[in-house]
Protein backbone atom coordinates (compact mmCIF):
# COMPACT_ATOMS: atom_id res chain seq x y z
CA UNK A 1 6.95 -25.13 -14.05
CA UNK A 2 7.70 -22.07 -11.86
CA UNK A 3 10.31 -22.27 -8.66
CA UNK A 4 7.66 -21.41 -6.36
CA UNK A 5 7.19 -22.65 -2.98
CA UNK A 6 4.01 -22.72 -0.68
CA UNK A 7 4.43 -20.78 2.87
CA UNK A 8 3.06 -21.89 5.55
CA UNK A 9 0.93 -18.82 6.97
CA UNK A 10 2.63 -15.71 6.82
CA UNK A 11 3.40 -13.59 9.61
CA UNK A 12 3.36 -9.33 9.11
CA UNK A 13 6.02 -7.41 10.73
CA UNK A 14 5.30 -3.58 11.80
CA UNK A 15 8.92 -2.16 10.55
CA UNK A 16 11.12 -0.15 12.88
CA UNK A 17 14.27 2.38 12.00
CA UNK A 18 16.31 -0.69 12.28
CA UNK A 19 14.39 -1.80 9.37
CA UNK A 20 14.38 0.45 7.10
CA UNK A 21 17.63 -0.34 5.01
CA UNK A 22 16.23 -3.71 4.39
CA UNK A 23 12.86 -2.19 3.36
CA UNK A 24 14.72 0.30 1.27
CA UNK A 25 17.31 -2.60 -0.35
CA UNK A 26 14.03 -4.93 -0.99
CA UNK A 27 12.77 -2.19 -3.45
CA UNK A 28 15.67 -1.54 -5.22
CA UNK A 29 16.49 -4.84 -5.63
CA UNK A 30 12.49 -5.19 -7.76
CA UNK A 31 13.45 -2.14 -9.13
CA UNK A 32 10.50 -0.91 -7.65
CA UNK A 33 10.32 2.96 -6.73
CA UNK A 34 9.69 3.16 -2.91
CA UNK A 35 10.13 6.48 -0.99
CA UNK A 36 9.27 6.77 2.79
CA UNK A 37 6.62 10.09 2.77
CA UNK A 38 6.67 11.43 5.80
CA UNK A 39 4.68 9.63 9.20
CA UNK A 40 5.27 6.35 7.81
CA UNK A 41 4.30 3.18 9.22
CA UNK A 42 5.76 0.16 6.80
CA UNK A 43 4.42 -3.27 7.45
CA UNK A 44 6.17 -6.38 5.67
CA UNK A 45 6.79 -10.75 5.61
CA UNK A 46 9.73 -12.44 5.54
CA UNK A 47 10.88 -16.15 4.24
CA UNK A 48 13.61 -16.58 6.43
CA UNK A 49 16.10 -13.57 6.74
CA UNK A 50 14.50 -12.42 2.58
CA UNK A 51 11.49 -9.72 2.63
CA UNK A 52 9.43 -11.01 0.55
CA UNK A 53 6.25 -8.82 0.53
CA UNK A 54 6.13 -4.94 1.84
CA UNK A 55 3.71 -1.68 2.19
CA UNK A 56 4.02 1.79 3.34
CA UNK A 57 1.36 3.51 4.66
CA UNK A 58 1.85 7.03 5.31
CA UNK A 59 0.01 10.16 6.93
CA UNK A 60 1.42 13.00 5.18
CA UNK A 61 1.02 15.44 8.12
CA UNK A 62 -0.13 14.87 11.86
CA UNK A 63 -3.57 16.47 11.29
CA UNK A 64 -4.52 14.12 8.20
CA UNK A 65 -6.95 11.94 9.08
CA UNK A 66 -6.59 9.62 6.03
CA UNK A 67 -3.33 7.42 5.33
CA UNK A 68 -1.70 7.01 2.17
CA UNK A 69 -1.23 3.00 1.15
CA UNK A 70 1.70 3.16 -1.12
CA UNK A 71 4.34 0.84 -2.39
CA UNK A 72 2.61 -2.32 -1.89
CA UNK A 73 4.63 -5.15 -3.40
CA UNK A 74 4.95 -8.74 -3.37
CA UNK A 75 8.11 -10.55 -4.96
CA UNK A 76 7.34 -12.44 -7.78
CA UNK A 77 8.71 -15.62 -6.60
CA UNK A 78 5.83 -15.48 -3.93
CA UNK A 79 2.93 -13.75 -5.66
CA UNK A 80 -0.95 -15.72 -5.57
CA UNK A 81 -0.25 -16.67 -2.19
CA UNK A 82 -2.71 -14.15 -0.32
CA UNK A 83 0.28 -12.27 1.02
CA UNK A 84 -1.04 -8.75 -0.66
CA UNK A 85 -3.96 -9.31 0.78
CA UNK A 86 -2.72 -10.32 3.94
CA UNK A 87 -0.47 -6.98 4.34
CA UNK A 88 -4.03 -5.03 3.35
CA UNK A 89 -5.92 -6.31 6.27
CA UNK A 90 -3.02 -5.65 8.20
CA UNK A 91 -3.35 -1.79 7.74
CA UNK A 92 -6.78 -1.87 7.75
CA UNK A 93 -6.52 -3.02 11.54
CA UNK A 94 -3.94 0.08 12.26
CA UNK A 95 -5.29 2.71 10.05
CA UNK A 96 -8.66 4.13 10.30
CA UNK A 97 -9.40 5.59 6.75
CA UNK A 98 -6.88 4.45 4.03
CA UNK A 99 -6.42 6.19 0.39
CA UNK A 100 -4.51 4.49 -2.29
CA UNK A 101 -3.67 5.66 -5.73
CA UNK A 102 -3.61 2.74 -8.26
CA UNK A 103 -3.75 2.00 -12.33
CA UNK A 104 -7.62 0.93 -13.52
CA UNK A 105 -6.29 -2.33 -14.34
CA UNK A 106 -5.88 -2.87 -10.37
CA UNK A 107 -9.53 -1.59 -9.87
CA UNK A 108 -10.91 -5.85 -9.17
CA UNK A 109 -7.86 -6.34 -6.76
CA UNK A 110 -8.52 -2.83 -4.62
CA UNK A 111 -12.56 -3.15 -4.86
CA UNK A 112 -12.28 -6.92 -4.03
CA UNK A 113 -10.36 -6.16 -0.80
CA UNK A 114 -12.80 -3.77 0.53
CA UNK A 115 -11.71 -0.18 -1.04
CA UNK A 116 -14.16 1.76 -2.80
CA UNK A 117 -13.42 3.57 -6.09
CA UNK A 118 -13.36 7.33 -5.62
CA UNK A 119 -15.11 8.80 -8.37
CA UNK A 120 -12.93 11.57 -10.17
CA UNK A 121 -15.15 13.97 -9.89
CA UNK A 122 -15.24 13.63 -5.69
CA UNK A 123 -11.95 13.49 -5.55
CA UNK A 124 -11.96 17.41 -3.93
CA UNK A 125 -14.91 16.39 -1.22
CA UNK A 126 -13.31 12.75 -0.38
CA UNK A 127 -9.62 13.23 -0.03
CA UNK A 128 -8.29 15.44 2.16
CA UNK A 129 -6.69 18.39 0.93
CA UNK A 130 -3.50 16.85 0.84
CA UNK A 131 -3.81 13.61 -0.69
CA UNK A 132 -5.95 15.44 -3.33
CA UNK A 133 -3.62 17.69 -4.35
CA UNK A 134 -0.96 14.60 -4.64
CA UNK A 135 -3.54 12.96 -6.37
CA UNK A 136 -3.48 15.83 -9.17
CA UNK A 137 0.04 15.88 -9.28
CA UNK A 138 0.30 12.17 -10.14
CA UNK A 139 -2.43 11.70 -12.51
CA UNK A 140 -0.89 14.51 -14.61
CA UNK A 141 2.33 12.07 -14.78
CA UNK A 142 0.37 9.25 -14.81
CA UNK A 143 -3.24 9.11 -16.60
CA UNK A 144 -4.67 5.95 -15.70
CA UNK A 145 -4.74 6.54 -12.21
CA UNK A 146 -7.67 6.40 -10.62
CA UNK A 147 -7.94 7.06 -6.30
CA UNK A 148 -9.38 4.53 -4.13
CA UNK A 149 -10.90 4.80 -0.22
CA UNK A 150 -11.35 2.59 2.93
CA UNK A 151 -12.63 3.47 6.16
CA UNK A 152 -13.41 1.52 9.01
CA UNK A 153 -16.84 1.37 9.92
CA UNK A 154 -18.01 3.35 12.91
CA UNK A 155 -15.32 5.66 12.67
């Protein structure tokens, strides 16, 4: 039987600069590659003083009108709790049109919270130049990645 405890409902912190050593240290610690990208906003929960659960999302440059969700992680003492899912609606409420890059084996988990599959052959007309180009760059490191979109409705 696992060591894993039930939270009561979780509650998402938007980081500040004060922040972002423990952000940094509760990456490192998962061994889990985390880099801030440029205008970042990082959201995360906390069991006591421990993160527990973090996500970046980052606009690249001022005039980009989609966000880049990256480095969303849950510690594995506390995953199947909804706390993924919690930080996702979280940055759907602050971000108008989000992009994420993701493995196909996360294709269920990204489609089942609202993000649509970007077909590769769209990627050019969908993503903005910049997150396209990114896009490239990554899939040639990493094959299996496939590009995912969410936009708020009315916007």
């Amino acid at each position: 039987m696992s060591n894993v405890k039930r939270c009561e409902p979780q509650t998402v912190v938007h980081a500040d600069k004060k922040d972002k050593k423990a952000v940094l240290r509760f990456y490192k610690e998962h061994l889990f590659t985390a880099r801030f990208k440029g205008f970042d906003n990082t959201y995360f929960i906390k069991d006591g003083a421990q993160i527990i659960a973090c996500v970046i999302v980052s606009q690249i440059t001022l005039s980009n009108p989609q966000s880049l969700l990256h480095a969303l992680f849950v510690d594995f003492n506390h995953q199947k709790q909804g706390l993924a899912k919690l930080l996702l609606n979280t940055c759907k409420t602050h971000h108008h049109s989000i992009v994420l890059f993701a493995s196909k084996q996360l294709a269920n988990f990204y489609q089942k919270h609202g993000f649509s599959l970007v077909p590769q052959e769209k990627i050019k007309g969908i993503l903005s130049d910049e997150l396209g180009t990114r896009f490239t760059v990554y899939k040639n490191k990493q094959p299996d990645l496939v590009a995912f979109i969410w936009q708020m409705k009315n916007h």
